[in-house]
PDB file of N, CA and C in Angstrom:
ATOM      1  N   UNK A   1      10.193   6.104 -11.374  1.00  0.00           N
ATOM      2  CA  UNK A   1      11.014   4.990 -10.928  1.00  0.00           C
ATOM      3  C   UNK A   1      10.980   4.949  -9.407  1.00  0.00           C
ATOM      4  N   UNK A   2      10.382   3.740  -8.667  1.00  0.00           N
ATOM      5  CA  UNK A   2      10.492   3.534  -7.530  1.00  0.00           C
ATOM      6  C   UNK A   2      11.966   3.445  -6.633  1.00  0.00           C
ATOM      7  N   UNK A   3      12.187   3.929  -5.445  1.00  0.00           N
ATOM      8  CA  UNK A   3      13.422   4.433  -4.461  1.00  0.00           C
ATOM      9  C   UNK A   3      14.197   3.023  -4.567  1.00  0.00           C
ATOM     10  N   UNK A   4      12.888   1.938  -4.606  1.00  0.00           N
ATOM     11  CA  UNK A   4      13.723   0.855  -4.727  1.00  0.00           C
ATOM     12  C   UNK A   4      14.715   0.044  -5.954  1.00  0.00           C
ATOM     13  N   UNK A   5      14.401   0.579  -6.683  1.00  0.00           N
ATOM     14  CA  UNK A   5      15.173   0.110  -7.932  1.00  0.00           C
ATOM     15  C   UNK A   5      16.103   0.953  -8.152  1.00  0.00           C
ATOM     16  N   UNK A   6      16.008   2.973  -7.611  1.00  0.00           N
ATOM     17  CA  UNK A   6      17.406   3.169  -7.758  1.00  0.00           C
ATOM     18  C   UNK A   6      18.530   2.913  -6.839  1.00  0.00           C
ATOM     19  N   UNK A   7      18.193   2.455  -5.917  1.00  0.00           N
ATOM     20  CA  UNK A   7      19.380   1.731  -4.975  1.00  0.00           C
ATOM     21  C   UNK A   7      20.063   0.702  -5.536  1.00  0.00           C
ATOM     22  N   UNK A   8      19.857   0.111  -6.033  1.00  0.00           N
ATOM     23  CA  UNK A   8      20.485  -0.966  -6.880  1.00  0.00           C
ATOM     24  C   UNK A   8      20.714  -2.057  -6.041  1.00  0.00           C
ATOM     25  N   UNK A   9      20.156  -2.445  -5.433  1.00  0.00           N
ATOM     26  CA  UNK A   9      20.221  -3.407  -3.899  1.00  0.00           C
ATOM     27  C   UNK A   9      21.277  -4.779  -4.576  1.00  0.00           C
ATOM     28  N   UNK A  10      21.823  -5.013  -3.840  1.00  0.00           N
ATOM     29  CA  UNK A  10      23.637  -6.211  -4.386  1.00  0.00           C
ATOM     30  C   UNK A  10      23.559  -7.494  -3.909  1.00  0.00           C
ATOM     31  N   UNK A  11      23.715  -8.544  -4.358  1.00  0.00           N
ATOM     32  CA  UNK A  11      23.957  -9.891  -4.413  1.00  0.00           C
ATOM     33  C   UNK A  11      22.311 -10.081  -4.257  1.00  0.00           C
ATOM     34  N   UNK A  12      22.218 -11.188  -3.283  1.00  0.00           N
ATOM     35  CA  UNK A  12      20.587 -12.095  -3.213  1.00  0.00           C
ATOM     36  C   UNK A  12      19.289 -10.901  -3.293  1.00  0.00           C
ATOM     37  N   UNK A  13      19.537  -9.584  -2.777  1.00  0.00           N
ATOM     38  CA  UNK A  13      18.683  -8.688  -2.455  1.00  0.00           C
ATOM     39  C   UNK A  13      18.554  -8.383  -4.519  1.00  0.00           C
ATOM     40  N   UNK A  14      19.675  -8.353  -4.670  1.00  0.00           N
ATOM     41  CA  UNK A  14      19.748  -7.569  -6.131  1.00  0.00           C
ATOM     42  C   UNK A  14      18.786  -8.770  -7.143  1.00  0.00           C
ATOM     43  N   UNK A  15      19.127  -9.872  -6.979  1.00  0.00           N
ATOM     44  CA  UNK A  15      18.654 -11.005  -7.761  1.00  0.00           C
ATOM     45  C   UNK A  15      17.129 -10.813  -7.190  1.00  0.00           C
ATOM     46  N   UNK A  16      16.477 -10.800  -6.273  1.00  0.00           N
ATOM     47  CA  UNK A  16      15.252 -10.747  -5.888  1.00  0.00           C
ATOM     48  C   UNK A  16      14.636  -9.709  -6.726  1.00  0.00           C
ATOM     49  N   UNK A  17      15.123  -8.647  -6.646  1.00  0.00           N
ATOM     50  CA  UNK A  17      14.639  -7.412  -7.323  1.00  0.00           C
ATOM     51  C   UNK A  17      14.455  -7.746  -8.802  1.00  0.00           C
ATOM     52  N   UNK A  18      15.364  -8.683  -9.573  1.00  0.00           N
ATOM     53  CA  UNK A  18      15.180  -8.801 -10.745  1.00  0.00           C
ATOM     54  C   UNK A  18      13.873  -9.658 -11.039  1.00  0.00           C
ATOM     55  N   UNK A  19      14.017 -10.685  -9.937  1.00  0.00           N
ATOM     56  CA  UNK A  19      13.329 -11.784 -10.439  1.00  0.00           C
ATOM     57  C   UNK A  19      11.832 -11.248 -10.157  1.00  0.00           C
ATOM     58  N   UNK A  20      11.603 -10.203  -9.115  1.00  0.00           N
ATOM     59  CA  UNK A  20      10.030  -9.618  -8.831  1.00  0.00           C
ATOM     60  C   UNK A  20       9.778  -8.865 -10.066  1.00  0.00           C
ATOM     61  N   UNK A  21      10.594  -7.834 -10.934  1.00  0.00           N
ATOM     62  CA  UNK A  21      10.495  -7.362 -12.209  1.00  0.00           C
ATOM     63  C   UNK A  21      10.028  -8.019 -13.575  1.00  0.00           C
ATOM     64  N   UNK A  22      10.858  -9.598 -13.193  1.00  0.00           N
ATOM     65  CA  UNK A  22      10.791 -10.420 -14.360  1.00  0.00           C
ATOM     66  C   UNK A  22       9.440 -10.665 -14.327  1.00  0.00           C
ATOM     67  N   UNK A  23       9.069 -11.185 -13.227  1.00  0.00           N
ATOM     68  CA  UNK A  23       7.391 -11.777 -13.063  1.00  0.00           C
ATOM     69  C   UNK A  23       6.427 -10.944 -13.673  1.00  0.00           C
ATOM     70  N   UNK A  24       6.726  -9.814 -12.836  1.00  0.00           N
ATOM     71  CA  UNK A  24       5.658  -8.809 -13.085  1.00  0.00           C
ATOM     72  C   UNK A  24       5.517  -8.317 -14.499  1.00  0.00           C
ATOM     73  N   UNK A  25       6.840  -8.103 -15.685  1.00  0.00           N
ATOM     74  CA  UNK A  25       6.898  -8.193 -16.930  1.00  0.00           C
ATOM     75  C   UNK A  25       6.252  -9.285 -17.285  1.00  0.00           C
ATOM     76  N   UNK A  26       6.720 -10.626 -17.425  1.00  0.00           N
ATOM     77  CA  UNK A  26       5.599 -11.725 -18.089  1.00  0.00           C
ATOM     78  C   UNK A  26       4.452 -11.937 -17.432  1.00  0.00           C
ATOM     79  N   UNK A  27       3.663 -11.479 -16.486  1.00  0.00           N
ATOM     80  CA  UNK A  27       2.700 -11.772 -16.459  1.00  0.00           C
ATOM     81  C   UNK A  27       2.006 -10.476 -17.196  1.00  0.00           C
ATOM     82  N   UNK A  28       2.419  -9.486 -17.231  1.00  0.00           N
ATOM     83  CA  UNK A  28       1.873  -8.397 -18.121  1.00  0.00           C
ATOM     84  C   UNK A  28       1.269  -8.419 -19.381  1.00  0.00           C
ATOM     85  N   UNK A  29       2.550  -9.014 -20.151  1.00  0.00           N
ATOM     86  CA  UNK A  29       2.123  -9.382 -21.228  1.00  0.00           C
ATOM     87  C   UNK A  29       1.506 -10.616 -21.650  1.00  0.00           C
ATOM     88  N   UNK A  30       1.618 -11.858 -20.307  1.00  0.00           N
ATOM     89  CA  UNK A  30       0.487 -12.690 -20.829  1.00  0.00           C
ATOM     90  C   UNK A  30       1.371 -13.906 -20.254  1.00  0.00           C
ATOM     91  N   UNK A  31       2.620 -13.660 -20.221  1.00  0.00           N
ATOM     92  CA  UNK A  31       3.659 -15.468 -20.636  1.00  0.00           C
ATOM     93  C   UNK A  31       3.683 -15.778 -19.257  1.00  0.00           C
ATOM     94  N   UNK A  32       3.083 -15.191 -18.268  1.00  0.00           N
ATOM     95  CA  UNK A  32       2.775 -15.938 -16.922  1.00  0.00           C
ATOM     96  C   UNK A  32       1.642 -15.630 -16.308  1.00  0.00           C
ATOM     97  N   UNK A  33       0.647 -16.679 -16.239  1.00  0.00           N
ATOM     98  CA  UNK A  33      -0.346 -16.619 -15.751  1.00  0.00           C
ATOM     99  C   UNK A  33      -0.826 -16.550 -14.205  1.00  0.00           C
ATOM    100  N   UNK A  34      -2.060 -15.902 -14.162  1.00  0.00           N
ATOM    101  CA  UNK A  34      -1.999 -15.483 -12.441  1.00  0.00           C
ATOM    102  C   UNK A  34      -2.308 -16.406 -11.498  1.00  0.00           C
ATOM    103  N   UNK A  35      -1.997 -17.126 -11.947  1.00  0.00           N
ATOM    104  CA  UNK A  35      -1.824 -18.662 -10.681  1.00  0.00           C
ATOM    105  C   UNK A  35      -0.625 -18.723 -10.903  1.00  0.00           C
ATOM    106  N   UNK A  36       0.249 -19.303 -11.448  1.00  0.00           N
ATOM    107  CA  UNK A  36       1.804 -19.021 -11.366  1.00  0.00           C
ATOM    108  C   UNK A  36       2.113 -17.705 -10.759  1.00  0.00           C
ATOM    109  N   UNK A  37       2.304 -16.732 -11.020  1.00  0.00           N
ATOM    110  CA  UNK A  37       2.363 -15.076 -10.419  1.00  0.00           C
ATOM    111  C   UNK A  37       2.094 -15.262  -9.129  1.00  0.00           C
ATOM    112  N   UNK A  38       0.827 -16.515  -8.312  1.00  0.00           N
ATOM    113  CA  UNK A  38       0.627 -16.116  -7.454  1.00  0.00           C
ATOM    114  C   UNK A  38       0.754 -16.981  -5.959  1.00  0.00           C
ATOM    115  N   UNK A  39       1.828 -18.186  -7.197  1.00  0.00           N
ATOM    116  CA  UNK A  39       2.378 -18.966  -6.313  1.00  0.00           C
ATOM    117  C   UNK A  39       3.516 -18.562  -5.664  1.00  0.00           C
ATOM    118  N   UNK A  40       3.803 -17.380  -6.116  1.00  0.00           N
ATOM    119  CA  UNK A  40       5.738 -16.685  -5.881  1.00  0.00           C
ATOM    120  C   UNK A  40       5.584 -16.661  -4.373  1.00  0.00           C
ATOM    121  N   UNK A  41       6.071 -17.081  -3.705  1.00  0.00           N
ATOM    122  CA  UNK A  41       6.310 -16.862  -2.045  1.00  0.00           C
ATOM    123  C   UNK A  41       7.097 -15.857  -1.497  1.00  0.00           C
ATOM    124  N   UNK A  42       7.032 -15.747  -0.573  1.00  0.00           N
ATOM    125  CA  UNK A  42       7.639 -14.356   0.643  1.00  0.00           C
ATOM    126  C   UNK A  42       9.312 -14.931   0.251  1.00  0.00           C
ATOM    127  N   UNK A  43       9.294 -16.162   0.553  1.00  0.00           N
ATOM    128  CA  UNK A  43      10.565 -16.759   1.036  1.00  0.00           C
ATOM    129  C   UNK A  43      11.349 -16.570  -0.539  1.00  0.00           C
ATOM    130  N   UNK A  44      10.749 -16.488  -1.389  1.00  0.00           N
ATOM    131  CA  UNK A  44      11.516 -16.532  -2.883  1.00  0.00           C
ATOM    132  C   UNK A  44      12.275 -15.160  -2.831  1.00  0.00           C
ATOM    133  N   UNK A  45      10.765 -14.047  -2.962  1.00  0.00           N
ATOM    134  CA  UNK A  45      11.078 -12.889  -3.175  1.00  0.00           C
ATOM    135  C   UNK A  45      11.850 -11.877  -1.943  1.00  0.00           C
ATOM    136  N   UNK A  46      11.916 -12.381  -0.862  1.00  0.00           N
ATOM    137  CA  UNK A  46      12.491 -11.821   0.332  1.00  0.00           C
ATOM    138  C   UNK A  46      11.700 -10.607   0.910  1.00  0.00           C
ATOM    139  N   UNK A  47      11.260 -10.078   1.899  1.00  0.00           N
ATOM    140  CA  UNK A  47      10.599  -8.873   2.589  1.00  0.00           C
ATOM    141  C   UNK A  47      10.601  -8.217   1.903  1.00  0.00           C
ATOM    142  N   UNK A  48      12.337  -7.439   1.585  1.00  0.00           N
ATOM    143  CA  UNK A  48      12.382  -6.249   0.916  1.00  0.00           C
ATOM    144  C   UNK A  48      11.370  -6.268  -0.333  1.00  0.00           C
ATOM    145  N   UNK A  49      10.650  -6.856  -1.119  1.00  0.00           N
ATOM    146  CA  UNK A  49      10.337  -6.960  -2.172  1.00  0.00           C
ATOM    147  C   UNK A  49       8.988  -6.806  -2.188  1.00  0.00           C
ATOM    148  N   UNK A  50       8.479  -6.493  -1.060  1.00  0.00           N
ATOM    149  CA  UNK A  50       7.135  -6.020  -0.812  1.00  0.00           C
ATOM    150  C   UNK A  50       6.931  -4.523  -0.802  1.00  0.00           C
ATOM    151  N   UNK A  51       5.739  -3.593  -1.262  1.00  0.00           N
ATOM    152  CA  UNK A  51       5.869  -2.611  -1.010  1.00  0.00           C
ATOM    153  C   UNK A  51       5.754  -1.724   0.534  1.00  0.00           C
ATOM    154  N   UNK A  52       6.596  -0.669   0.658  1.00  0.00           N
ATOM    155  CA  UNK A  52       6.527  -0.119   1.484  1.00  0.00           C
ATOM    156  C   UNK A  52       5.002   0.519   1.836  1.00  0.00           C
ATOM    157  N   UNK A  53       4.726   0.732   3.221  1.00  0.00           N
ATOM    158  CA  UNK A  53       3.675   1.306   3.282  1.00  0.00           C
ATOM    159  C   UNK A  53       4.131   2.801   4.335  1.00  0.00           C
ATOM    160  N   UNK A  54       3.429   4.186   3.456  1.00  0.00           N
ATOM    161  CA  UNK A  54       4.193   4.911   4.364  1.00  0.00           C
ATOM    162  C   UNK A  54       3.137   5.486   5.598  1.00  0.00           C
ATOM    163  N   UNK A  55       3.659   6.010   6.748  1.00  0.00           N
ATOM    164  CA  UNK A  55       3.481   6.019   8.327  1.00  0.00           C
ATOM    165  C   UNK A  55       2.441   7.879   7.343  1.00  0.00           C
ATOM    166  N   UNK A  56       1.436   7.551   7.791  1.00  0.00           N
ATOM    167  CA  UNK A  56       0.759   9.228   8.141  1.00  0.00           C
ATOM    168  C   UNK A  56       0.575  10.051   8.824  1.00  0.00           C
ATOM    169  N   UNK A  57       0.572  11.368   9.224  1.00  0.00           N
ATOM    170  CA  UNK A  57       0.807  12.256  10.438  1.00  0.00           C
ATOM    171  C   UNK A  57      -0.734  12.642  10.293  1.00  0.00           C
ATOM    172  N   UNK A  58      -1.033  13.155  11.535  1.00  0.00           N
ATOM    173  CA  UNK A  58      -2.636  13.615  11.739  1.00  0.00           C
ATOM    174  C   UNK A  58      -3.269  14.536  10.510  1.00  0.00           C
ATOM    175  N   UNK A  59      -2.598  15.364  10.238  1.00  0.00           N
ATOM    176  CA  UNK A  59      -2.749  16.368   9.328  1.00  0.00           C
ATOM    177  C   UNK A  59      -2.982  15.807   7.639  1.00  0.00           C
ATOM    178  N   UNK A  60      -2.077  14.716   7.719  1.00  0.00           N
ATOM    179  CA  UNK A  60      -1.926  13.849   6.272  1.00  0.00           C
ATOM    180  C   UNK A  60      -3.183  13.525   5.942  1.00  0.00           C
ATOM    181  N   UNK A  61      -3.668  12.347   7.387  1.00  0.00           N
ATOM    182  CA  UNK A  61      -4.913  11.768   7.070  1.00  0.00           C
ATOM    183  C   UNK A  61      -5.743  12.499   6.875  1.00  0.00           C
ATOM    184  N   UNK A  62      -6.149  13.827   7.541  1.00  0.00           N
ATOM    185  CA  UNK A  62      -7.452  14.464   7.937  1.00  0.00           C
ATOM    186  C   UNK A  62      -7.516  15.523   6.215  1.00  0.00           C
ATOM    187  N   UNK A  63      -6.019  15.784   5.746  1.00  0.00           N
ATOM    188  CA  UNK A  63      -5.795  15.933   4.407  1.00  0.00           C
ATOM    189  C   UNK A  63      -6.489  15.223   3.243  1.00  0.00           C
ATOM    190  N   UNK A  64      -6.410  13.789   3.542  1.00  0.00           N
ATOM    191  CA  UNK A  64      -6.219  13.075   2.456  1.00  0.00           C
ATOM    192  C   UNK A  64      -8.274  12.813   2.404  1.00  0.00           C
ATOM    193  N   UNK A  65      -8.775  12.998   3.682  1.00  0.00           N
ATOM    194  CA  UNK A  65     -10.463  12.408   3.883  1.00  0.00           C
ATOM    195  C   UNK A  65     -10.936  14.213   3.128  1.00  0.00           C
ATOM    196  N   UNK A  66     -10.280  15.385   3.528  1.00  0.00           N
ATOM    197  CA  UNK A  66     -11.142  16.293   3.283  1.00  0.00           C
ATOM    198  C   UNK A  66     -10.709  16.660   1.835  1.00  0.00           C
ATOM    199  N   UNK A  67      -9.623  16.322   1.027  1.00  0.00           N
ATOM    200  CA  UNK A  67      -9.147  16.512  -0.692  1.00  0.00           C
ATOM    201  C   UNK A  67     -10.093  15.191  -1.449  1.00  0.00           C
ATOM    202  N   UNK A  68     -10.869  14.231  -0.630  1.00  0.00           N
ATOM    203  CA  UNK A  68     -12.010  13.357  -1.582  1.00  0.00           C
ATOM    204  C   UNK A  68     -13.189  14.015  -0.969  1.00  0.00           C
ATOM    205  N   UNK A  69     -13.570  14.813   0.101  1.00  0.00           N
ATOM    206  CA  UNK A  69     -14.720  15.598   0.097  1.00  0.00           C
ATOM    207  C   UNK A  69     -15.375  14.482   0.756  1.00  0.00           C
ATOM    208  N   UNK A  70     -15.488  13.613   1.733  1.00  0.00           N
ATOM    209  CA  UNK A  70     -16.209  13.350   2.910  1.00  0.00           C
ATOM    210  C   UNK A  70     -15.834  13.456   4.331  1.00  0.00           C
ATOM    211  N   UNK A  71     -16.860  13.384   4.900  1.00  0.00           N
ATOM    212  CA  UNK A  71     -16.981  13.239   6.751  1.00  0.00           C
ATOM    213  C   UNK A  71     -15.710  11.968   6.994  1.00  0.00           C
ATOM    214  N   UNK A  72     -16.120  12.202   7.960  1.00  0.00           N
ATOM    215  CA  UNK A  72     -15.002  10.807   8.881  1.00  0.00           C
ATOM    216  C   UNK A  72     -16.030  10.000   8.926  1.00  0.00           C
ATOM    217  N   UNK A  73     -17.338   9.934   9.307  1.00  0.00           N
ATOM    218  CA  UNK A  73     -18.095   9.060   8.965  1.00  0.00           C
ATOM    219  C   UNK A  73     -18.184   8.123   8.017  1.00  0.00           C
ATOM    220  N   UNK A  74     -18.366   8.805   6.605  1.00  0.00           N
ATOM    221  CA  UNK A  74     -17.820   8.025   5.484  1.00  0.00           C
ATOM    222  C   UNK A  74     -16.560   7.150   5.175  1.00  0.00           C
ATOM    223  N   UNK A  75     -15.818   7.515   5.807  1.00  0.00           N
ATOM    224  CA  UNK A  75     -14.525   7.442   5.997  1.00  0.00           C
ATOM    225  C   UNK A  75     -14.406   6.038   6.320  1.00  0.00           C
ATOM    226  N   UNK A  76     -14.992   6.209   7.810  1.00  0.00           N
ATOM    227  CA  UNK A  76     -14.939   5.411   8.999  1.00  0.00           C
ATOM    228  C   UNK A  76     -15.872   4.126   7.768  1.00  0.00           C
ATOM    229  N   UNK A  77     -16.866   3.820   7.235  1.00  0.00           N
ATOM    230  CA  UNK A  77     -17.597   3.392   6.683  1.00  0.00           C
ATOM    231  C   UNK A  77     -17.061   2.773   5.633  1.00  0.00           C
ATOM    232  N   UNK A  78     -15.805   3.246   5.048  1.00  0.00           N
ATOM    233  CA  UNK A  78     -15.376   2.662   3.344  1.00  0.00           C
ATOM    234  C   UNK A  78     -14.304   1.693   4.366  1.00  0.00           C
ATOM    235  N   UNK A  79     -13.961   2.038   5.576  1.00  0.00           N
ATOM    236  CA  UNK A  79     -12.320   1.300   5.883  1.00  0.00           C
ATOM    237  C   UNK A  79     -12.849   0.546   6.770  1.00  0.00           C
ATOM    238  N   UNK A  80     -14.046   0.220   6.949  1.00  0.00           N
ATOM    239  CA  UNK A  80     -15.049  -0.294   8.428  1.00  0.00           C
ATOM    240  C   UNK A  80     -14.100  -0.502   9.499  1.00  0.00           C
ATOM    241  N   UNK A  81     -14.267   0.872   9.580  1.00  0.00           N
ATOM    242  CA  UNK A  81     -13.665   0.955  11.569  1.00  0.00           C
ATOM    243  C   UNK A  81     -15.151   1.796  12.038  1.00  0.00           C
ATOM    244  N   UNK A  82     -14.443   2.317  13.525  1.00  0.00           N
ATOM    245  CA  UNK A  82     -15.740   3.386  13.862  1.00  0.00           C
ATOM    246  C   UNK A  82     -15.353   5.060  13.531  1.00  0.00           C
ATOM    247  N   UNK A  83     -16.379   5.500  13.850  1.00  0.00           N
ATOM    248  CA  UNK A  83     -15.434   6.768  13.439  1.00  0.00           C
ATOM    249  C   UNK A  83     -15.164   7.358  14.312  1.00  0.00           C
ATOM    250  N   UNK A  84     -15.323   7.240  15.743  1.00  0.00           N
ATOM    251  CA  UNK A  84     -14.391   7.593  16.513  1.00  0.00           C
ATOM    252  C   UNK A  84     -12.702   7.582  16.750  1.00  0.00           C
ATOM    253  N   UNK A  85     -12.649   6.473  15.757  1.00  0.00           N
ATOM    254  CA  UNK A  85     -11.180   5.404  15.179  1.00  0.00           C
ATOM    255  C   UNK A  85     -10.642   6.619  14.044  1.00  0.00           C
ATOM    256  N   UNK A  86     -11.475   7.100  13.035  1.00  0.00           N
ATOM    257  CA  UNK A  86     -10.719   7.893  12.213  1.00  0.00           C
ATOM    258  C   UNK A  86     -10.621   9.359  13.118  1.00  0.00           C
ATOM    259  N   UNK A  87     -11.487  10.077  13.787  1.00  0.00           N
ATOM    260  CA  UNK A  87     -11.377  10.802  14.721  1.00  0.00           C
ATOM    261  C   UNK A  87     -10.388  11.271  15.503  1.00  0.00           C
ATOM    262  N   UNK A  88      -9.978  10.124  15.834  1.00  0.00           N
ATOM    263  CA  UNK A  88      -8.590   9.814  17.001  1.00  0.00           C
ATOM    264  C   UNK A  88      -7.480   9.746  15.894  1.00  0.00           C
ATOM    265  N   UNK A  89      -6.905   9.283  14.879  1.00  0.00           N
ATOM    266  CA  UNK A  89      -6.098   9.184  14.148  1.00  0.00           C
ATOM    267  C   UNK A  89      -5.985  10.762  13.686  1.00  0.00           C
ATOM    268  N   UNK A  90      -6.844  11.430  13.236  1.00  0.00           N
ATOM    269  CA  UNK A  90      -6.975  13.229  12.887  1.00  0.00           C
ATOM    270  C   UNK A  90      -6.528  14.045  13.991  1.00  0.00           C
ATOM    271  N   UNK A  91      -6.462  13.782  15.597  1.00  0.00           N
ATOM    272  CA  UNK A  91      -6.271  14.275  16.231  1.00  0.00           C
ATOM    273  C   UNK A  91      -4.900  14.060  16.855  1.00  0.00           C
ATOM    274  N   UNK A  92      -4.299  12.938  16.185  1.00  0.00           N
ATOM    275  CA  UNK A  92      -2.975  12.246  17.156  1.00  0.00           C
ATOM    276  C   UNK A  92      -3.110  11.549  18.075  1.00  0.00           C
ATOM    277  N   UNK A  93      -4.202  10.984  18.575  1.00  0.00           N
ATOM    278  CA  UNK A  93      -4.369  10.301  20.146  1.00  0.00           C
ATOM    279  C   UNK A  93      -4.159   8.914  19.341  1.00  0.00           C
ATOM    280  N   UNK A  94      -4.266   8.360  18.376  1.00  0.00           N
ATOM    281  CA  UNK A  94      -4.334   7.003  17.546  1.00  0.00           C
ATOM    282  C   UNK A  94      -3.752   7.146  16.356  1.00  0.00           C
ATOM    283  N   UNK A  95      -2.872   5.965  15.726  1.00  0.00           N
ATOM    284  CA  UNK A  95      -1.769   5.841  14.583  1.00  0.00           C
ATOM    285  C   UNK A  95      -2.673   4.492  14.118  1.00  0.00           C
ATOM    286  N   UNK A  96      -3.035   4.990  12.542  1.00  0.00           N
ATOM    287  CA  UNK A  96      -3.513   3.720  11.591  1.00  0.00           C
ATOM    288  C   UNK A  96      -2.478   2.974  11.572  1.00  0.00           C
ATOM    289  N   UNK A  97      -2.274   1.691  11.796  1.00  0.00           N
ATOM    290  CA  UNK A  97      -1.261   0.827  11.317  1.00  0.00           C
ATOM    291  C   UNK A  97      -1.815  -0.950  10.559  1.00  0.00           C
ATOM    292  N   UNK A  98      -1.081  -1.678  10.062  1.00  0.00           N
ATOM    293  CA  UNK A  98      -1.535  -2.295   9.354  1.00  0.00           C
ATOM    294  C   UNK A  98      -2.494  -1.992   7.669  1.00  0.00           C
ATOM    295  N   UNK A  99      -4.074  -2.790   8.428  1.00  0.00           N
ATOM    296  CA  UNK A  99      -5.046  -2.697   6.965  1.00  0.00           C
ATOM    297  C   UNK A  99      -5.566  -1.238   6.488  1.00  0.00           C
ATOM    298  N   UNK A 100      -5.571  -0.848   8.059  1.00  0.00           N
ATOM    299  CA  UNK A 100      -5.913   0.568   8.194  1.00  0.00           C
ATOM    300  C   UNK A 100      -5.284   1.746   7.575  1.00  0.00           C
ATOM    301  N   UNK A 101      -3.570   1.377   7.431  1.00  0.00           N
ATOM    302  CA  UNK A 101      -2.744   2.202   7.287  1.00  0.00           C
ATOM    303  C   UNK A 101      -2.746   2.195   5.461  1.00  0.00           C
ATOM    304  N   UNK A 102      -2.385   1.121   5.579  1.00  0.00           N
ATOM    305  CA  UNK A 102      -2.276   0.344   3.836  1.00  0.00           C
ATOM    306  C   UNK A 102      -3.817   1.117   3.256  1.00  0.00           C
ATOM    307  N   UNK A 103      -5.148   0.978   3.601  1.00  0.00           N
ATOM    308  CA  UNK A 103      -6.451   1.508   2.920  1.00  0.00           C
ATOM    309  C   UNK A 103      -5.777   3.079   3.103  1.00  0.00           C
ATOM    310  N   UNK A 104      -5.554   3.703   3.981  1.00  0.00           N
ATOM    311  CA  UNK A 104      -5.239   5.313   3.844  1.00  0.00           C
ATOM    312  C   UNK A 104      -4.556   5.560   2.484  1.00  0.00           C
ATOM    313  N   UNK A 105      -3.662   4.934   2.614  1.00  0.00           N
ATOM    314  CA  UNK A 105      -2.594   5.207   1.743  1.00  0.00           C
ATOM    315  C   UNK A 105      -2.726   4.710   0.016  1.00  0.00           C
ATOM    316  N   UNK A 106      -3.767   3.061  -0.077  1.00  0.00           N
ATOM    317  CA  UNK A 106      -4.865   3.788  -1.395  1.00  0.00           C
ATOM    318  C   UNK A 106      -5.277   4.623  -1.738  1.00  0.00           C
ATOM    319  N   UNK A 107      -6.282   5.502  -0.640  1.00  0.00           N
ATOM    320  CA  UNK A 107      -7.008   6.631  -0.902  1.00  0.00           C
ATOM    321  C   UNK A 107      -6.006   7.641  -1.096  1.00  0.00           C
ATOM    322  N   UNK A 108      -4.598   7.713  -0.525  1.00  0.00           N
ATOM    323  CA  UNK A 108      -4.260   9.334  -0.644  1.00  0.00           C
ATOM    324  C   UNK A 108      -3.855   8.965  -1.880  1.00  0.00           C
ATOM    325  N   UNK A 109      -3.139   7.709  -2.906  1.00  0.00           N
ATOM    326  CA  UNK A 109      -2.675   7.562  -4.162  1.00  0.00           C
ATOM    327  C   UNK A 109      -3.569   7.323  -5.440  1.00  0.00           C
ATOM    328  N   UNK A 110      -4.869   6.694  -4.877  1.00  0.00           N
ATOM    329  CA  UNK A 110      -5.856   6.415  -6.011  1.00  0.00           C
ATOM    330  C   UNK A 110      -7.075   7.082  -5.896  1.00  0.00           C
ATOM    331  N   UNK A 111      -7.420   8.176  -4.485  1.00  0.00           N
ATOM    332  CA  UNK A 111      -8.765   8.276  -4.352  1.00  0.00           C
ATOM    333  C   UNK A 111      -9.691   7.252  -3.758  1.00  0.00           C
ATOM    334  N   UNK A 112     -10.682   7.295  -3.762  1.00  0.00           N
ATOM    335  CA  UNK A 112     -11.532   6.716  -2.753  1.00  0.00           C
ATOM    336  C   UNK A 112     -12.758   5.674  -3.611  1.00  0.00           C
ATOM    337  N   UNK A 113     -12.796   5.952  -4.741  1.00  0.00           N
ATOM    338  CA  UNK A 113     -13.144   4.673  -5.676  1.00  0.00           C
ATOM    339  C   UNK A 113     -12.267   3.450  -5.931  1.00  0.00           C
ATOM    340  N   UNK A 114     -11.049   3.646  -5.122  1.00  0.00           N
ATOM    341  CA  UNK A 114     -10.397   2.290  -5.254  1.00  0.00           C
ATOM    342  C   UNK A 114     -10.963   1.760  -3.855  1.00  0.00           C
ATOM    343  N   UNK A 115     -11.412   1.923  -3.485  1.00  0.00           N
ATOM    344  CA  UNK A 115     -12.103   0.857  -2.035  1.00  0.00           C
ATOM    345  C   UNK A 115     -13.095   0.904  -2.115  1.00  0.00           C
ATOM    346  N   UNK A 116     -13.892   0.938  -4.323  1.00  0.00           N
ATOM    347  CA  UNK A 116     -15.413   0.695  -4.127  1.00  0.00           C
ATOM    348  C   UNK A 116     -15.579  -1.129  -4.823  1.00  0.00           C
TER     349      UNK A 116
END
């Protein structure tokens, strides 16, 4: 169970939470299709209702490239930056943020065949 659903978030925040659940239930099973699903807007579902993306420390990343068993090269290559870019992030001189941060954080949850 995600941090966010046991908070129980109250009034408009709480209704958002339901209504992102509801979706994601009927389109599961079929009773909403992914053009509907994918008309839902920011403004419906509110910020909170996006997933969090979490912040990595040097050690995390340089963790997460050497537990799938490649170089920073490779690395640098699946997330197309340079690899001086993953380099600097392993060392602390540079913080992935954004697409960069969000692809890390695939790989440390799914491995590195989810960015094939």
């Amino acid at each position: 169970m995600t941090k966010e659903l046991e908070t129980k978030p109250r009034g408009k925040s709480r209704m958002r939470s339901e209504i992102v659940e509801a979706m994601r239930g009927l389109h599961k099973v079929g009773a909403v299709s992914d053009g509907a699903l994918e008309k839902t807007t920011l403004r419906m579902l509110g910020k909170d209702a996006l997933p969090k993306v979490e912040a990595m420390s040097p050690a995390e990343i340089a963790a997460v490239r050497e537990r799938t068993g490649i170089s920073q090269a490779v690395l640098a290559g699946f997330m197309n930056v340079a690899v001086n870019t993953v380099s600097q992030w392993e060392r602390g001189e540079r913080q992935p943020t954004g697409a960069a941060l969000k692809l890390l954080n695939v790989v440390k949850h799914n491995g590195l065949d989810a960015l094939r």
